[in-house]
C-alpha atoms as a PDB file:
ATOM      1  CA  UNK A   1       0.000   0.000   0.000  1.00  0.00           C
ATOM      2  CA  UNK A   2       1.344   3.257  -0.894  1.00  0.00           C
ATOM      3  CA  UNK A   3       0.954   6.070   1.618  1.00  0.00           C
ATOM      4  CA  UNK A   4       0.712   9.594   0.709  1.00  0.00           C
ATOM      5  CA  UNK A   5       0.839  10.975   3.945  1.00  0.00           C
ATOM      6  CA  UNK A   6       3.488  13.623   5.732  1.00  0.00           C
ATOM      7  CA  UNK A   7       3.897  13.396   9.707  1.00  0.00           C
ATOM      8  CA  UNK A   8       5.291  16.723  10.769  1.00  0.00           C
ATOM      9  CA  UNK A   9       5.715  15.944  15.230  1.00  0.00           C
ATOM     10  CA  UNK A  10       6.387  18.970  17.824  1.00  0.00           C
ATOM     11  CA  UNK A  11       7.748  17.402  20.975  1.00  0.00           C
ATOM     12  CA  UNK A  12       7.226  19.265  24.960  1.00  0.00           C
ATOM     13  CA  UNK A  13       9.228  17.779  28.015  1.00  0.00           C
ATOM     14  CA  UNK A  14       7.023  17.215  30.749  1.00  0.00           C
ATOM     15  CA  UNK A  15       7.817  17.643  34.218  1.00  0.00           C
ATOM     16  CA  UNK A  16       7.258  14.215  35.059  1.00  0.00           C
ATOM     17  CA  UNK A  17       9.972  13.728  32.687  1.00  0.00           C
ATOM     18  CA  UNK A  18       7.652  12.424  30.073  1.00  0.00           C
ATOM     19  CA  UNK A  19       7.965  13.927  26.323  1.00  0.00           C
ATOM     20  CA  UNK A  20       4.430  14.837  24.802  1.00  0.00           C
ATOM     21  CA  UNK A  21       4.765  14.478  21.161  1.00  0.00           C
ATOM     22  CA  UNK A  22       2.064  16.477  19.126  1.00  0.00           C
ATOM     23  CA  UNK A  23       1.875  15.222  15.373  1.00  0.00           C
ATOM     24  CA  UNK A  24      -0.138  16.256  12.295  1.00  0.00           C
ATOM     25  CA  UNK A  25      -0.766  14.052   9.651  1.00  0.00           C
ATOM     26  CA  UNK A  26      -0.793  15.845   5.737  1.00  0.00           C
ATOM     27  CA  UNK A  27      -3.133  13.801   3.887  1.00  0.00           C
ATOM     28  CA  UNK A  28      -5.358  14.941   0.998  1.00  0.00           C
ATOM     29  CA  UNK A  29      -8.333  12.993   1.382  1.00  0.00           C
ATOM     30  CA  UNK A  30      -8.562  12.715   5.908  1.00  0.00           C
ATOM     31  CA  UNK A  31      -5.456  15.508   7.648  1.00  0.00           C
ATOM     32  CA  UNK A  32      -5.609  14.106  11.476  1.00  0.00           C
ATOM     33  CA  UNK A  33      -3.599  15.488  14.303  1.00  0.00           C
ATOM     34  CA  UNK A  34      -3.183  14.166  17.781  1.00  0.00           C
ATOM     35  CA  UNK A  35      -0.794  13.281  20.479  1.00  0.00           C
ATOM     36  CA  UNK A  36       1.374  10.953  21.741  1.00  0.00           C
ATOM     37  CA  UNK A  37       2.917  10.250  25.422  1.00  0.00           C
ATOM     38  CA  UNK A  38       5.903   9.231  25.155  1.00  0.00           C
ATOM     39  CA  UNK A  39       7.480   7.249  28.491  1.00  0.00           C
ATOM     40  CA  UNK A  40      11.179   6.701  27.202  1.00  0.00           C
ATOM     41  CA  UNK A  41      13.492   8.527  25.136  1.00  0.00           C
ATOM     42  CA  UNK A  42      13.345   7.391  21.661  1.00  0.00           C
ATOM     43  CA  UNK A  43      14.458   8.677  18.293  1.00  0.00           C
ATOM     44  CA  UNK A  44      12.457  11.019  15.943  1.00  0.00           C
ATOM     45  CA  UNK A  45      12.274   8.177  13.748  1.00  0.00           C
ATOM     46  CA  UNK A  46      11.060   5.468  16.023  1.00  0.00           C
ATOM     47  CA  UNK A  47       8.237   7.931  17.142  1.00  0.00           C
ATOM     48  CA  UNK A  48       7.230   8.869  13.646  1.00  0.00           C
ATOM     49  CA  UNK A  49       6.671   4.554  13.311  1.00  0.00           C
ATOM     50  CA  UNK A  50       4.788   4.127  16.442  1.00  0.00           C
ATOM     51  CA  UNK A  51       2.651   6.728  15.132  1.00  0.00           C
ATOM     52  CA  UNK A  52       2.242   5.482  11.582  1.00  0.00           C
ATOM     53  CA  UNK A  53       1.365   1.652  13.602  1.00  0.00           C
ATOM     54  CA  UNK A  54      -1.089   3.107  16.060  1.00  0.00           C
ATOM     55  CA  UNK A  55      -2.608   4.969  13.811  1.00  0.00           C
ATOM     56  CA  UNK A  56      -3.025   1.723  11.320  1.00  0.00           C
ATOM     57  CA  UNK A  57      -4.403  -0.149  14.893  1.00  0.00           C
ATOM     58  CA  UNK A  58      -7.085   2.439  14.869  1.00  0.00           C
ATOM     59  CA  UNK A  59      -8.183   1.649  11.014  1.00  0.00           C
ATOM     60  CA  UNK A  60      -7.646  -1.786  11.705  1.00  0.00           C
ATOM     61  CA  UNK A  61     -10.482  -1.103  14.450  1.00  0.00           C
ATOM     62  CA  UNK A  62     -12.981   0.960  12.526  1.00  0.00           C
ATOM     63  CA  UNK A  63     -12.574  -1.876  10.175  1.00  0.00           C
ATOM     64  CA  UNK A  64     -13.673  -4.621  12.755  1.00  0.00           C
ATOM     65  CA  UNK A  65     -17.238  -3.716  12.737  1.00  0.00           C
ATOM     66  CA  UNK A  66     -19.038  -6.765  11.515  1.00  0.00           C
ATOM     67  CA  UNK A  67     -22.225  -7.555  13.452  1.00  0.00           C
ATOM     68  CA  UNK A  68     -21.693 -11.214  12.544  1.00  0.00           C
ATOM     69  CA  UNK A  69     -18.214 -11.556  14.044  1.00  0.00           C
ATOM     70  CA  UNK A  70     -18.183  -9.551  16.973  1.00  0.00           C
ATOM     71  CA  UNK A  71     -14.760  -8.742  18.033  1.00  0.00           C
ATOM     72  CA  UNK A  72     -14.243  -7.901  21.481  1.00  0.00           C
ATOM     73  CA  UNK A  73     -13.289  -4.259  22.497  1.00  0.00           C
ATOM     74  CA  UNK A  74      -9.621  -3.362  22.415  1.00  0.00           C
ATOM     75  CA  UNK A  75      -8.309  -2.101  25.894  1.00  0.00           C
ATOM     76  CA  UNK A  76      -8.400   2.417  25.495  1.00  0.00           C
ATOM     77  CA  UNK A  77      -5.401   3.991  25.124  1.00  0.00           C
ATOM     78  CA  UNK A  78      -4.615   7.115  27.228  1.00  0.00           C
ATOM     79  CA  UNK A  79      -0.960   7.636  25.712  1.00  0.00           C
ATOM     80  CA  UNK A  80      -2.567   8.561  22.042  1.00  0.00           C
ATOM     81  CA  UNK A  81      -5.289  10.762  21.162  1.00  0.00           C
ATOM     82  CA  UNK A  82      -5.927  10.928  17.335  1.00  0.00           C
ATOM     83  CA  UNK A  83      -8.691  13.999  15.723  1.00  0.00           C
ATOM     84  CA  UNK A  84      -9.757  14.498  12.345  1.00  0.00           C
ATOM     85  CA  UNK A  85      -8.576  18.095  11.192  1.00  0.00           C
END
C-alpha cells in the first residue's frame, strides 16, 4: 500500500519527565492530528513509526465492525489521542 501521507511531530518535556509528542498528519483525502505520550526517550524516527502503527491499529479497528463476528473491544489507550482536522 502506498501512503501519501506527511507526519510533521512537535515534541514538549514534561515535568514528570515524560515527552508529549504532538503530530499532524498531511493527507489529501482525511489531515488528522493528535498526540502521543511518550514514556522513554526514543528517536524522531522510532516515534514517527509508532505513530504510523497506532494509527493503522485504529483503522484496523474501525474496520472490525461486523455484526456477525463480533470482536471484542480493544483495551483504550490514554498515551494517544488521534482527531480528524
Amino acid at each position: 500500500m502506498e501512503s501519501t501521507e506527511k507526519i510533521s511531530i512537535t515534541t514538549k518535556t514534561l515535568n514528570s519527565g515524560n515527552c508529549q509528542v504532538k503530530f499532524f498528519i498531511e493527507d489529501d483525502r482525511r489531515p488528522q492530528y493528535g498526540y502521543l505520550l511518550v514514556n522513554e526517550p526514543k528517536s524522531v524516527g522510532e516515534i514517527i513509526e509508532e505513530i504510523k502503527s497506532r494509527v493503522e491499529r485504529r483503522k484496523e479497528e474501525m474496520m472490525n465492525l461486523n455484526p456477525f463476528f463480533p470482536v471484542p473491544p480493544i483495551e483504550e489507550d490514554h498515551n494517544f489521542y488521534l482527531f480528524s482536522a
